[in-house]
C-alpha atoms as a PDB file:
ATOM      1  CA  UNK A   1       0.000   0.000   0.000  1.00  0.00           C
ATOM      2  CA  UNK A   2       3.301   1.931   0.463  1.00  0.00           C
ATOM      3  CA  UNK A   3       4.098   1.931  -2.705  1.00  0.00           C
ATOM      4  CA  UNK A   4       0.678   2.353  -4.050  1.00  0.00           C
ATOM      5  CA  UNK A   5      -0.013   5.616  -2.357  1.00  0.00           C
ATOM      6  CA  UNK A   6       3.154   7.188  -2.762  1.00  0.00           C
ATOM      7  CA  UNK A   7       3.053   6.022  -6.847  1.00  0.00           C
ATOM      8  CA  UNK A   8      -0.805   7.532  -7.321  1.00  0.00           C
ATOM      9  CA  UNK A   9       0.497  11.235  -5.798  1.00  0.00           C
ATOM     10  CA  UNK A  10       3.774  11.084  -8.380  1.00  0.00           C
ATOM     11  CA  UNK A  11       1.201  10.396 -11.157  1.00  0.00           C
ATOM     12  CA  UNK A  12      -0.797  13.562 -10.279  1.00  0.00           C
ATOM     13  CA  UNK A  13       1.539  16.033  -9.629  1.00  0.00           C
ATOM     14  CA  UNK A  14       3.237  14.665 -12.885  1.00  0.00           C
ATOM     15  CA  UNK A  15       0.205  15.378 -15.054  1.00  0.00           C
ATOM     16  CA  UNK A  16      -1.571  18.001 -12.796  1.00  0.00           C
ATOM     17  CA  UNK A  17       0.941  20.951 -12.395  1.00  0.00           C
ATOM     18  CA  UNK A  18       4.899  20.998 -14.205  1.00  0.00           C
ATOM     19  CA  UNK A  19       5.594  23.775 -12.466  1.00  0.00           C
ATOM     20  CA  UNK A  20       5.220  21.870  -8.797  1.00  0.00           C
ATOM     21  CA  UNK A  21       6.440  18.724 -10.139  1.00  0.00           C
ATOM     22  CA  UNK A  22       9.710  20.605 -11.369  1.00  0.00           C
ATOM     23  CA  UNK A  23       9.967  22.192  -7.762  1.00  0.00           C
ATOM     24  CA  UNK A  24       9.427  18.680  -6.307  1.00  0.00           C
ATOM     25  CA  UNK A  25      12.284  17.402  -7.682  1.00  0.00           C
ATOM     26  CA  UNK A  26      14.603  19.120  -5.949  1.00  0.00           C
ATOM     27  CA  UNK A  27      13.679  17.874  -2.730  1.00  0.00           C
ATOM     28  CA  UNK A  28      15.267  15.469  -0.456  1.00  0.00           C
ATOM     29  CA  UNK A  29      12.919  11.710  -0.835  1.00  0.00           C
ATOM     30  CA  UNK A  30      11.301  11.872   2.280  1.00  0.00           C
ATOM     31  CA  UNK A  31      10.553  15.853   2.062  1.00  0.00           C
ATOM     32  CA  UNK A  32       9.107  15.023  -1.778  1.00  0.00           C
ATOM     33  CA  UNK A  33       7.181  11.961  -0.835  1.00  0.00           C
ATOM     34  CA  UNK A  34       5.068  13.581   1.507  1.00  0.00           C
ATOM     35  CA  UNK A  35       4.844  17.053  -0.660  1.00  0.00           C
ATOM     36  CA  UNK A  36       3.133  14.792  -3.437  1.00  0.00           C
ATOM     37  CA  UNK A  37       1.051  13.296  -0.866  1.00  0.00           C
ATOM     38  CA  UNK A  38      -0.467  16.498   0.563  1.00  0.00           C
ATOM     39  CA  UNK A  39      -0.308  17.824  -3.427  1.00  0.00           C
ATOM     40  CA  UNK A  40      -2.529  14.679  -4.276  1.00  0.00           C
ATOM     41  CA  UNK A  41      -4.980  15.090  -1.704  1.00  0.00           C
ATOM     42  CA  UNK A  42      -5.432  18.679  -2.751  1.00  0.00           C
ATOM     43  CA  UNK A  43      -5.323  18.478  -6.116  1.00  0.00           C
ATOM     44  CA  UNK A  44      -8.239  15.438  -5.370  1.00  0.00           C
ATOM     45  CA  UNK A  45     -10.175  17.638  -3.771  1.00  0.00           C
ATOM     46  CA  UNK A  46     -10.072  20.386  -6.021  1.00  0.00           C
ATOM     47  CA  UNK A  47     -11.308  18.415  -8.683  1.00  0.00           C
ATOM     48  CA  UNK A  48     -13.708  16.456  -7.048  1.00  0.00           C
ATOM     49  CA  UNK A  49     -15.556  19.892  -6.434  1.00  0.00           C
ATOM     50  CA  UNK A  50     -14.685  21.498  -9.650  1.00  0.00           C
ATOM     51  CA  UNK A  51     -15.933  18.272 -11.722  1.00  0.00           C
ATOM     52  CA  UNK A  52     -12.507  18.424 -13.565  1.00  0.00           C
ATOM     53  CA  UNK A  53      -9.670  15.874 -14.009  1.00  0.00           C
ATOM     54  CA  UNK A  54      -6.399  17.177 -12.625  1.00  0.00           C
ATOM     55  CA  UNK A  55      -7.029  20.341 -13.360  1.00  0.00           C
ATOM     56  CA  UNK A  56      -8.922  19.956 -16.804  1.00  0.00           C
ATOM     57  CA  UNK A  57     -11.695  18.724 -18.680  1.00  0.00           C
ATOM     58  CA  UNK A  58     -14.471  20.656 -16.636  1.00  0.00           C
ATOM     59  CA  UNK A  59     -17.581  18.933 -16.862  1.00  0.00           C
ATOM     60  CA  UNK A  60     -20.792  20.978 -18.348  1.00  0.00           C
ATOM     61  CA  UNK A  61     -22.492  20.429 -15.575  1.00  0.00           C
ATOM     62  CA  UNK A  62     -20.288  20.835 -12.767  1.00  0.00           C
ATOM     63  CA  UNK A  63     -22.155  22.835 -10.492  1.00  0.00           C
ATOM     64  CA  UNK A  64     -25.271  20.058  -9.973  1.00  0.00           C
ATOM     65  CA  UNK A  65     -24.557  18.334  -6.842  1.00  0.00           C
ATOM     66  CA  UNK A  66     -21.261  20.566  -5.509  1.00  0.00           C
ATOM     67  CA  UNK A  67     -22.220  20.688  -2.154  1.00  0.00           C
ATOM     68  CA  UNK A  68     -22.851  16.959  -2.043  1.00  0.00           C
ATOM     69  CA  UNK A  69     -19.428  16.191  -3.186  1.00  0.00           C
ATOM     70  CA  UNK A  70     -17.869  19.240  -0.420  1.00  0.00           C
ATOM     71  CA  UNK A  71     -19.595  17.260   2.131  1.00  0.00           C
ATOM     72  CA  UNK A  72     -18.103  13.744   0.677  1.00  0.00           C
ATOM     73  CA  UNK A  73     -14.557  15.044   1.152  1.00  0.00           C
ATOM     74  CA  UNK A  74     -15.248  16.768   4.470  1.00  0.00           C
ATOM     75  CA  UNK A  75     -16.431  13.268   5.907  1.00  0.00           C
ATOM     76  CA  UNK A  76     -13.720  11.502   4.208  1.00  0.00           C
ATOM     77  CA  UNK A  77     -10.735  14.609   5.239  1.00  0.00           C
ATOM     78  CA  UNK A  78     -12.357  14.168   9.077  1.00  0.00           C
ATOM     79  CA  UNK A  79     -11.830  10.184   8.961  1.00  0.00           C
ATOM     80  CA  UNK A  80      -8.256  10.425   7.773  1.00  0.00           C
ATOM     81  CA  UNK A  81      -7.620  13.667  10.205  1.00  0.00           C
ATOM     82  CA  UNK A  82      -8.609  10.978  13.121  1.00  0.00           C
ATOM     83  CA  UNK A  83      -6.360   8.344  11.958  1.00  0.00           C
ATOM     84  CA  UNK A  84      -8.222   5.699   9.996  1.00  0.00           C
ATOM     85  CA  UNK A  85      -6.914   3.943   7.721  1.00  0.00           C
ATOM     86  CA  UNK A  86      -8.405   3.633   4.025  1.00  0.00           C
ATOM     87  CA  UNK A  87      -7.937   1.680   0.774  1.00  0.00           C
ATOM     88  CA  UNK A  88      -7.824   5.393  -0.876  1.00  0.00           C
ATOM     89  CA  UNK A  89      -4.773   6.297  -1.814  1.00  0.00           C
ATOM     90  CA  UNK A  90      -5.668   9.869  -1.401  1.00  0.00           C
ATOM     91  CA  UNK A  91      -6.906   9.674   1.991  1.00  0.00           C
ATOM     92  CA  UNK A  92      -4.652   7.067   2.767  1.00  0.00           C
ATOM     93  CA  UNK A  93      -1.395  10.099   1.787  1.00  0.00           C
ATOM     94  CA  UNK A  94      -3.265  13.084   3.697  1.00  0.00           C
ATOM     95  CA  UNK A  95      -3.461  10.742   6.712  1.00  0.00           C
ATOM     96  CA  UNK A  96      -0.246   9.608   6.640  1.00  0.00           C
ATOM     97  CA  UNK A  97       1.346  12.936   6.419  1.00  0.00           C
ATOM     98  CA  UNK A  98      -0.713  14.273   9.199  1.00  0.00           C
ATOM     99  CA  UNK A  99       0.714  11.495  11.360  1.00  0.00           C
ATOM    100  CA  UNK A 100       3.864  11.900  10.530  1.00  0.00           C
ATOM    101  CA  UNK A 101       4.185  15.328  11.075  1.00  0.00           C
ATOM    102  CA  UNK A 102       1.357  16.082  13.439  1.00  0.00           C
ATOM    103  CA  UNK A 103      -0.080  18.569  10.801  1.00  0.00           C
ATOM    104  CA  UNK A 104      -2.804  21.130  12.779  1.00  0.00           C
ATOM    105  CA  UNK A 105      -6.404  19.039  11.768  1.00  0.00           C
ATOM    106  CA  UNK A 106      -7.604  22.971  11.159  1.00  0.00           C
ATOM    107  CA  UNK A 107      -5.248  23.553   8.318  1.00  0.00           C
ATOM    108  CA  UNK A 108      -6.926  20.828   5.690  1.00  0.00           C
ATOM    109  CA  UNK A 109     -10.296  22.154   6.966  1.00  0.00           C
ATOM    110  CA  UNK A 110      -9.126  25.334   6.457  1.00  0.00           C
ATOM    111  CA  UNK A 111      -8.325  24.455   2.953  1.00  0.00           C
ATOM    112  CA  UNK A 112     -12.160  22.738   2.114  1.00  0.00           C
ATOM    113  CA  UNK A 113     -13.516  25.846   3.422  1.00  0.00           C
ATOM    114  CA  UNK A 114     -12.219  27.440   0.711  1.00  0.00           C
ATOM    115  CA  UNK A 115     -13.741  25.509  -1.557  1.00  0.00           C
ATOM    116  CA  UNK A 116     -16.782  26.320   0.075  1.00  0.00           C
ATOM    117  CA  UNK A 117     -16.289  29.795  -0.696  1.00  0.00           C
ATOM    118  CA  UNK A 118     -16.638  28.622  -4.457  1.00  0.00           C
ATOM    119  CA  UNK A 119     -19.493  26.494  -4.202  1.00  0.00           C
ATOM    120  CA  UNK A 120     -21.468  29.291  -2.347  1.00  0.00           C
ATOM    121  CA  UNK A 121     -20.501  31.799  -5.182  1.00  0.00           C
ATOM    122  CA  UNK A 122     -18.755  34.490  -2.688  1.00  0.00           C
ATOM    123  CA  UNK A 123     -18.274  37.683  -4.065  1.00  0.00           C
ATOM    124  CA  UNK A 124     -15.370  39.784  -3.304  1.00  0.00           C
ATOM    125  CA  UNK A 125     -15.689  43.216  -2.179  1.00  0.00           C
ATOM    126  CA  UNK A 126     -12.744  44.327  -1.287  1.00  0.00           C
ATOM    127  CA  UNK A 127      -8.923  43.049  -1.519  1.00  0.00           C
ATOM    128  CA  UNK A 128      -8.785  41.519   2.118  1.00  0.00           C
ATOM    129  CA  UNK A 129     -12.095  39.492   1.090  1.00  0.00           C
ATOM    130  CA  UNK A 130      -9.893  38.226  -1.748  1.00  0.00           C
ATOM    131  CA  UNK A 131      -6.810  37.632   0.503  1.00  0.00           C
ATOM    132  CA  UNK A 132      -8.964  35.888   2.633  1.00  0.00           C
ATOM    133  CA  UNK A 133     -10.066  33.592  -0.323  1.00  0.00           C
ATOM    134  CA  UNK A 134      -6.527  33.326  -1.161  1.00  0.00           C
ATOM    135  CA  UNK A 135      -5.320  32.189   1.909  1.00  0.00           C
ATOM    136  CA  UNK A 136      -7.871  29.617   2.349  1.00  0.00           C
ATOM    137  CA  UNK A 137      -7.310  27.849  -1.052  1.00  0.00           C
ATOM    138  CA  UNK A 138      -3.574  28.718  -1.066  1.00  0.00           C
ATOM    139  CA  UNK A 139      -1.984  30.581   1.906  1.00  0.00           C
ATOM    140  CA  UNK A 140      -2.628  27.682   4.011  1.00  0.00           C
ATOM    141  CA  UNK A 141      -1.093  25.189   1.329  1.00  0.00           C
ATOM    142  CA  UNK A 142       2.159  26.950   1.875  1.00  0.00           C
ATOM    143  CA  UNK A 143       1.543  26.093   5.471  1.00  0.00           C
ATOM    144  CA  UNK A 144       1.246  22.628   5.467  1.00  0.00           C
ATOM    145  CA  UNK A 145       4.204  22.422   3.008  1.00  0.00           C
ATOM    146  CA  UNK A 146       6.508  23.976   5.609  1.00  0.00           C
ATOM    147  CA  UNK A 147       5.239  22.071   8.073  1.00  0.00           C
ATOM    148  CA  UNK A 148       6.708  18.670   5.906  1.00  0.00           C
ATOM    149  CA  UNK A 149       9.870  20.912   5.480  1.00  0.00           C
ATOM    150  CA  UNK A 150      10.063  21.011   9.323  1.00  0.00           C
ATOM    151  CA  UNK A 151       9.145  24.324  10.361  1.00  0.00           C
ATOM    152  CA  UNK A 152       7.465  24.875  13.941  1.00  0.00           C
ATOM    153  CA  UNK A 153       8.271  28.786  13.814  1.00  0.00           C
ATOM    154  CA  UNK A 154       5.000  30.845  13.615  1.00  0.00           C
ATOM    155  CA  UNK A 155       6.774  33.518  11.788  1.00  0.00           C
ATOM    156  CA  UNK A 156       8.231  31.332   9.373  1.00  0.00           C
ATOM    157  CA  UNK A 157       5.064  29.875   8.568  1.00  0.00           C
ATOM    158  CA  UNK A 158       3.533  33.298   8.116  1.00  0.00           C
ATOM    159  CA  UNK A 159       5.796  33.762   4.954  1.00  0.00           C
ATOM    160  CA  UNK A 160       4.785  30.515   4.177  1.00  0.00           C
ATOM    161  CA  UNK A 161       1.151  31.429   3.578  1.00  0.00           C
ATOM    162  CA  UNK A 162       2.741  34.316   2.210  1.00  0.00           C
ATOM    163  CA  UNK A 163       4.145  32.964  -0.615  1.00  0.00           C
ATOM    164  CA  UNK A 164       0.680  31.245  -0.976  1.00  0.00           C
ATOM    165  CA  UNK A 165      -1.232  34.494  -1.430  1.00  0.00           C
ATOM    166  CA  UNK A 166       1.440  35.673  -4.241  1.00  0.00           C
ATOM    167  CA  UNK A 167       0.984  32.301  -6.082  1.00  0.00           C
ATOM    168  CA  UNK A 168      -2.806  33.082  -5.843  1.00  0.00           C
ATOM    169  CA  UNK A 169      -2.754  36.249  -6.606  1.00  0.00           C
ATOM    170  CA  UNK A 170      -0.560  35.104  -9.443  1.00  0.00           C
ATOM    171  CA  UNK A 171      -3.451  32.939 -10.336  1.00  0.00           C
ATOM    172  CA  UNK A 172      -6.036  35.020 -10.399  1.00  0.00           C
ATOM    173  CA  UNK A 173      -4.585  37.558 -12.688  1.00  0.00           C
ATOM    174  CA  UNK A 174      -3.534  34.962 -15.057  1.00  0.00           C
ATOM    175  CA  UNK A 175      -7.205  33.454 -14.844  1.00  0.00           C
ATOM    176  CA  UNK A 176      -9.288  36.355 -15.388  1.00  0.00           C
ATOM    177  CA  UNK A 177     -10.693  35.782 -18.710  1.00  0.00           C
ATOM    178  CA  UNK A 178     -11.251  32.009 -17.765  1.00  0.00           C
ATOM    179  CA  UNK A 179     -12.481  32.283 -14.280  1.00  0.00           C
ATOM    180  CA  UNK A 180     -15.402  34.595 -15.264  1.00  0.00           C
ATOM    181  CA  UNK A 181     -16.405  32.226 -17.953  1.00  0.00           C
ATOM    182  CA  UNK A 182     -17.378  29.912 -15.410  1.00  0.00           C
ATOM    183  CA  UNK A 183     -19.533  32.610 -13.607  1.00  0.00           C
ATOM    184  CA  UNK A 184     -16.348  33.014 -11.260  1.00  0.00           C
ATOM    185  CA  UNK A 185     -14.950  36.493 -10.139  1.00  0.00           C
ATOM    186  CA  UNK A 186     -11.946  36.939  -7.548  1.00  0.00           C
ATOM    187  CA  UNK A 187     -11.055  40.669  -8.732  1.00  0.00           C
ATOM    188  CA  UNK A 188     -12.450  42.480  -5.716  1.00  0.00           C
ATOM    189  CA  UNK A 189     -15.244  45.060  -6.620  1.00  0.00           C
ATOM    190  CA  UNK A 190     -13.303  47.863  -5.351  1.00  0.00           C
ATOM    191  CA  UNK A 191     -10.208  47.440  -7.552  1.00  0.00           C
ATOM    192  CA  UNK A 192     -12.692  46.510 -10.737  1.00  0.00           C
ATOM    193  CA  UNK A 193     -14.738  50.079  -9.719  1.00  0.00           C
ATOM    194  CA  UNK A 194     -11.366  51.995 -10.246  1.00  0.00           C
ATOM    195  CA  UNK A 195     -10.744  50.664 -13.364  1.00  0.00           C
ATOM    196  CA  UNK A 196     -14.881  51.740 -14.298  1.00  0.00           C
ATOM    197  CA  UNK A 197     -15.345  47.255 -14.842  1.00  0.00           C
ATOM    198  CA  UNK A 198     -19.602  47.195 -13.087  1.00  0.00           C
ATOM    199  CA  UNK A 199     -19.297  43.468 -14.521  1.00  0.00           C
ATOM    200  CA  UNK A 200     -16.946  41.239 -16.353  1.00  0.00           C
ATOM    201  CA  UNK A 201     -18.145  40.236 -19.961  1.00  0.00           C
ATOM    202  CA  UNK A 202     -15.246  37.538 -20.102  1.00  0.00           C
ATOM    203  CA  UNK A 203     -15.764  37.711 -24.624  1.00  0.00           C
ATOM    204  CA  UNK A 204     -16.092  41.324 -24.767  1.00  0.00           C
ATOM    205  CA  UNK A 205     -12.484  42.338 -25.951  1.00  0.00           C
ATOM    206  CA  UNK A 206     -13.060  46.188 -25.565  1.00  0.00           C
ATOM    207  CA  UNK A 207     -12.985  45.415 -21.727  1.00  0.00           C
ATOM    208  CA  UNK A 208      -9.831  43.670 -21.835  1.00  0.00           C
ATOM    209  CA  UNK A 209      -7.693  46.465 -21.686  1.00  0.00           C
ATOM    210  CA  UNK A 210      -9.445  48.146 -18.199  1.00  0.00           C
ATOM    211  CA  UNK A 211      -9.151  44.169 -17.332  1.00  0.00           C
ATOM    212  CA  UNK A 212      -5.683  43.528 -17.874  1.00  0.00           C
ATOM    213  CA  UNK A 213      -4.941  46.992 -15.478  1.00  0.00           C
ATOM    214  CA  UNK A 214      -7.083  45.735 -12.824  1.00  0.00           C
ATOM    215  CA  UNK A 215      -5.022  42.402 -12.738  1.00  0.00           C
ATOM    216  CA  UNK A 216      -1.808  44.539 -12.639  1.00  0.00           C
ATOM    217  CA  UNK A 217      -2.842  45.371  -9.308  1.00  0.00           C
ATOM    218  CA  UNK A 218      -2.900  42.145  -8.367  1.00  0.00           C
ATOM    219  CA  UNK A 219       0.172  41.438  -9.445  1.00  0.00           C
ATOM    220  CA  UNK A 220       1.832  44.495  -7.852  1.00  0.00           C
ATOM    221  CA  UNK A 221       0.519  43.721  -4.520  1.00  0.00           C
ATOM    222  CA  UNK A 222       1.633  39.780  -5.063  1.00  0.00           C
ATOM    223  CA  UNK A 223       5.495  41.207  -5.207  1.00  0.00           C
ATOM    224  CA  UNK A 224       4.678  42.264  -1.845  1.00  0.00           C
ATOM    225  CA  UNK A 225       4.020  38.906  -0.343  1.00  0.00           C
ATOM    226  CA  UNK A 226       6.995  37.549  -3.044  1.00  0.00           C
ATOM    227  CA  UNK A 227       9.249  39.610  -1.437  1.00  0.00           C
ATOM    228  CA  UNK A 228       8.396  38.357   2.032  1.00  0.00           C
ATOM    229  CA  UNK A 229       8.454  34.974   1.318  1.00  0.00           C
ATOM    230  CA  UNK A 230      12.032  35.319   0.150  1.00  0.00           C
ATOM    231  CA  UNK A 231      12.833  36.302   4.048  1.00  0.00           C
ATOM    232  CA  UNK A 232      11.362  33.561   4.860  1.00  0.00           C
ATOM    233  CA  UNK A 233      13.644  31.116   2.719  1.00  0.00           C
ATOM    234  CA  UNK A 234      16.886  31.384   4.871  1.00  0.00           C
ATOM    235  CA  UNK A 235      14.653  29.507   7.798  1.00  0.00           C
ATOM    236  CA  UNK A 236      14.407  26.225   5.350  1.00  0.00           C
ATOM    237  CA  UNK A 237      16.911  23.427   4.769  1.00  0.00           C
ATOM    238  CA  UNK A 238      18.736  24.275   1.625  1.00  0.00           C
ATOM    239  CA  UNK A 239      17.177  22.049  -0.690  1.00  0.00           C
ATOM    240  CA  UNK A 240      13.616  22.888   0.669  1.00  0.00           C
ATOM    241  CA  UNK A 241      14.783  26.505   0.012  1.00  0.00           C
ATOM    242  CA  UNK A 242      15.614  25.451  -3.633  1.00  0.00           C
ATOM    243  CA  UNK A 243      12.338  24.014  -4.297  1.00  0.00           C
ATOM    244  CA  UNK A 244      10.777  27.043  -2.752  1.00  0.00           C
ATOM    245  CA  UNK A 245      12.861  29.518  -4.399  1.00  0.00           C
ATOM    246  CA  UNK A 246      12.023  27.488  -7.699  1.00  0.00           C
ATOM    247  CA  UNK A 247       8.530  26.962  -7.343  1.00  0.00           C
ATOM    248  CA  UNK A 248       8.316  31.422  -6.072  1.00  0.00           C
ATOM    249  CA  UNK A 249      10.588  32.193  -9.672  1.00  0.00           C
ATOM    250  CA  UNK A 250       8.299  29.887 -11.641  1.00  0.00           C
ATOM    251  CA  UNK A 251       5.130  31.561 -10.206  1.00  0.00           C
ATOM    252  CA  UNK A 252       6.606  35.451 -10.908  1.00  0.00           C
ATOM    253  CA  UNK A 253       8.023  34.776 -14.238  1.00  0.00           C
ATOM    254  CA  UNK A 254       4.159  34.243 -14.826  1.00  0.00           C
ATOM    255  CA  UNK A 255       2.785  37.316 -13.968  1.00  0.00           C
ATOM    256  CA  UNK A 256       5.971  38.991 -15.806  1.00  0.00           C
ATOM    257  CA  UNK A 257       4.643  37.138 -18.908  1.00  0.00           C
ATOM    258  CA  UNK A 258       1.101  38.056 -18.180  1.00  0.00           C
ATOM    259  CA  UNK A 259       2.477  41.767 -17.723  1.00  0.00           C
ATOM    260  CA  UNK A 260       4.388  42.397 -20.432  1.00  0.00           C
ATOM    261  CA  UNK A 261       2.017  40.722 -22.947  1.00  0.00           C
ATOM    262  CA  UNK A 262      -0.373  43.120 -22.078  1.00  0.00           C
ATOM    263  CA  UNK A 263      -4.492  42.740 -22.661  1.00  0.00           C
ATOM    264  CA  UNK A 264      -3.766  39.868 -25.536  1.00  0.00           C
ATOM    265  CA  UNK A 265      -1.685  38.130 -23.418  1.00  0.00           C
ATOM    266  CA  UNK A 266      -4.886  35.890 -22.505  1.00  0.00           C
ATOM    267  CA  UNK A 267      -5.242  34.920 -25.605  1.00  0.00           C
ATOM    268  CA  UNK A 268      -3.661  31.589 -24.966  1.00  0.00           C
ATOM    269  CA  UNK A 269      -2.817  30.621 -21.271  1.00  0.00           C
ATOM    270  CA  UNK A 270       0.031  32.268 -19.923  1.00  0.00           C
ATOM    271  CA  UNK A 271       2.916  29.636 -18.456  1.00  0.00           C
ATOM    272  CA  UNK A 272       6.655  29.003 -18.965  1.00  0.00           C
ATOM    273  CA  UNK A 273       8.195  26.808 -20.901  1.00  0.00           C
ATOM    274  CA  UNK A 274      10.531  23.988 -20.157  1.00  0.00           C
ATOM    275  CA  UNK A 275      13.443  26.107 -21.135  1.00  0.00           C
ATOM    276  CA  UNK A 276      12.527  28.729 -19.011  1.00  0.00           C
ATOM    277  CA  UNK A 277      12.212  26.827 -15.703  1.00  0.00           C
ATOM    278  CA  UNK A 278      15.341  25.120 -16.430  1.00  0.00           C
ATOM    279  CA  UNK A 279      17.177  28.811 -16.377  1.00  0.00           C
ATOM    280  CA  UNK A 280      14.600  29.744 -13.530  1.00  0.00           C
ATOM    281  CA  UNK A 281      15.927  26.389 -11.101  1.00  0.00           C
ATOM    282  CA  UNK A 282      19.316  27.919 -11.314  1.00  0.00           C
ATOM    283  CA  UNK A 283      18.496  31.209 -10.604  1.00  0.00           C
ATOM    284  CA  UNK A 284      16.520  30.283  -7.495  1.00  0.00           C
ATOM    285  CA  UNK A 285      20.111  28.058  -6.745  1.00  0.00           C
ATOM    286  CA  UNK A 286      21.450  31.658  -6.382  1.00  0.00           C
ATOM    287  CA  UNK A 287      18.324  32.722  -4.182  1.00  0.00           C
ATOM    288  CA  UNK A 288      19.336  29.889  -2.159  1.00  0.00           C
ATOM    289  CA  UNK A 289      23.320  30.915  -1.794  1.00  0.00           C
ATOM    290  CA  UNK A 290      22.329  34.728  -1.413  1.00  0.00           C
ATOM    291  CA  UNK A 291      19.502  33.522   1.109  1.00  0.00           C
ATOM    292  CA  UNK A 292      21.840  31.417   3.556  1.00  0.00           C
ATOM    293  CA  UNK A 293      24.587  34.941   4.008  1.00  0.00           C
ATOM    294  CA  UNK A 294      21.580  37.735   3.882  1.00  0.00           C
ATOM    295  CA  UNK A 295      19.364  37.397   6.359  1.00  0.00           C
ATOM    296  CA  UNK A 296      18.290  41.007   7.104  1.00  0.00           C
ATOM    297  CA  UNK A 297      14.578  40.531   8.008  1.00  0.00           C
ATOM    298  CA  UNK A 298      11.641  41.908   5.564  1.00  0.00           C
ATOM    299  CA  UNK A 299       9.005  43.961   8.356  1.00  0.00           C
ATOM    300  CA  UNK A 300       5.221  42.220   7.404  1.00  0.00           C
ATOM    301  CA  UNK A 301       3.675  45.364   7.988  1.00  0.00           C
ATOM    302  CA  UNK A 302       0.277  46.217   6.218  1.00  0.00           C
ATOM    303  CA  UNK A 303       0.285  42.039   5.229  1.00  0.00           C
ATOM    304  CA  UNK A 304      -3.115  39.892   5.689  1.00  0.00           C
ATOM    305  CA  UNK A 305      -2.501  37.959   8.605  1.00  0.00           C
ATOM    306  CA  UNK A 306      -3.738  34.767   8.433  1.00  0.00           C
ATOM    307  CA  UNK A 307      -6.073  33.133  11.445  1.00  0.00           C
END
């Protein structure tokens, strides 16, 4: 069953996310074993709710019966949160990690209720309703990860979930276009009311432009929480740092793409290539080396703090 669990989480980071998988890599065994575990059981769940496979291939009719399937997971994420044992891999890898590393039962609740947050349709009025969002589907990812990496520090694990919310934020910019096609809006009402956006018409290409400056914002405020997740990088083992370091490089050269292509950049989705995270794993080598002599601390102030 060994085997079996720790072979189904390597098949779906593999085919679910290339930019994790390449950041995986570079982890000791025991640190990447249980990263693809906790990766498979999210990555599970987010389908599961989503109606997609690994990311893709949305079902039409997604939405019928979402609650139903939140509820499934809850029930299942509560028996493998108290220790039982299951014949799912998936639950069988969240609830050996947990063991393992006596992961806080509130953080992969924390994570669910998130999804909630989707199901329910919430709206977002202003940007610390969408950090809030952000740290529940993300923010508290980068928790858990550290917590495999070994961290105990609170602070540490602040800039954790702080590189969480950039990789979100990240997201959501990139994800604009697509997210409101499926009825789904994470720009906050307050930023969208600068840029004079009342509603998102996802195929209306005249809006694009007051769009693609709202999502700027986003991605200006995600260097913030970049930058303090770098500080936070001297507190991890070195390879754990170069995984970080790789994954946080991956995640910005994305919203430099999305950036510099301006409005038309989302007309095909915005990613790196293979050649480009190659050059990007030796750059975070250098974050690493710069990381483990600098360790001046970056001041959180004016950051969401997570609960």
């Amino acid at each position: 069953m060994s085997d079996a669990v720790v072979a189904n989480s390597e098949s779906a980071i593999a085919q679910g996310s290339q930019s994790f998988a390449a950041a995986a890599r570079l982890f000791d065994r025991k640190t990447r074993d249980d990263a693809v575990m906790l990766y498979a059981w999210c990555r599970h769940c987010d389908d599961v709710v989503d109606g997609q496979t690994l990311g893709f291939a949305q079902e039409a009719d997604f939405r019928a019966g979402q609650l139903g399937r939140l509820d499934q997971l809850r029930a299942q994420t509560a028996a493998a949160l108290s220790g039982e044992h299951t014949e799912d891999p998936v639950f069988e890898a969240l609830r050996r990690v947990v063991e393992r590393h006596e992961l806080p039962a509130r953080h992969p609740q924390e994570l669910l209720a998130g999804f909630y947050m989707d199901v329910v349709d919430r709206r977002y009025e202003t940007i610390n309703e969408t950090l809030d969002y952000c740290y529940h589907v993300a923010g508290v990812v980068g928790v858990m990860m550290a917590i495999i990496m070994g961290v105990r520090d609170q602070r540490v694990l602040d800039r954790a979930s702080d590189l969480g919310l950039a990789f979100q934020l990240t997201n959501i910019a990139r994800d604009v276009i697509d997210d409101a096609r499926m009825g789904r809006v994470y720009l906050p009402a307050e930023i969208l009311a600068r840029h004079r956006v009342v509603e998102i018409r996802p195929d209306d290409r005249s809006q694009w432009p007051q769009l693609h400056a709202a999502a700027l914002e986003l991605l200006d405020l995600a260097e913030r929480y970049y930058a303090s997740a770098y500080a936070g990088m001297t507190a991890l083992p070195p390879r754990s740092a170069w995984a970080v370091g790789a994954a946080r490089r991956v995640y910005r050269a994305i919203g430099s793409k999305l950036r510099a292509g301006g409005p038309w950049a989302w007309n095909a989705r915005v990613s790196t290539t293979k050649a480009e995270k190659l050059a990007l794993l030796g750059l975070a080598l250098a974050d690493v080396g710069i990381t483990r002599f600098d360790r001046r601390d970056v001041l959180r102030t004016g950051l969401y703090q997570r609960p």
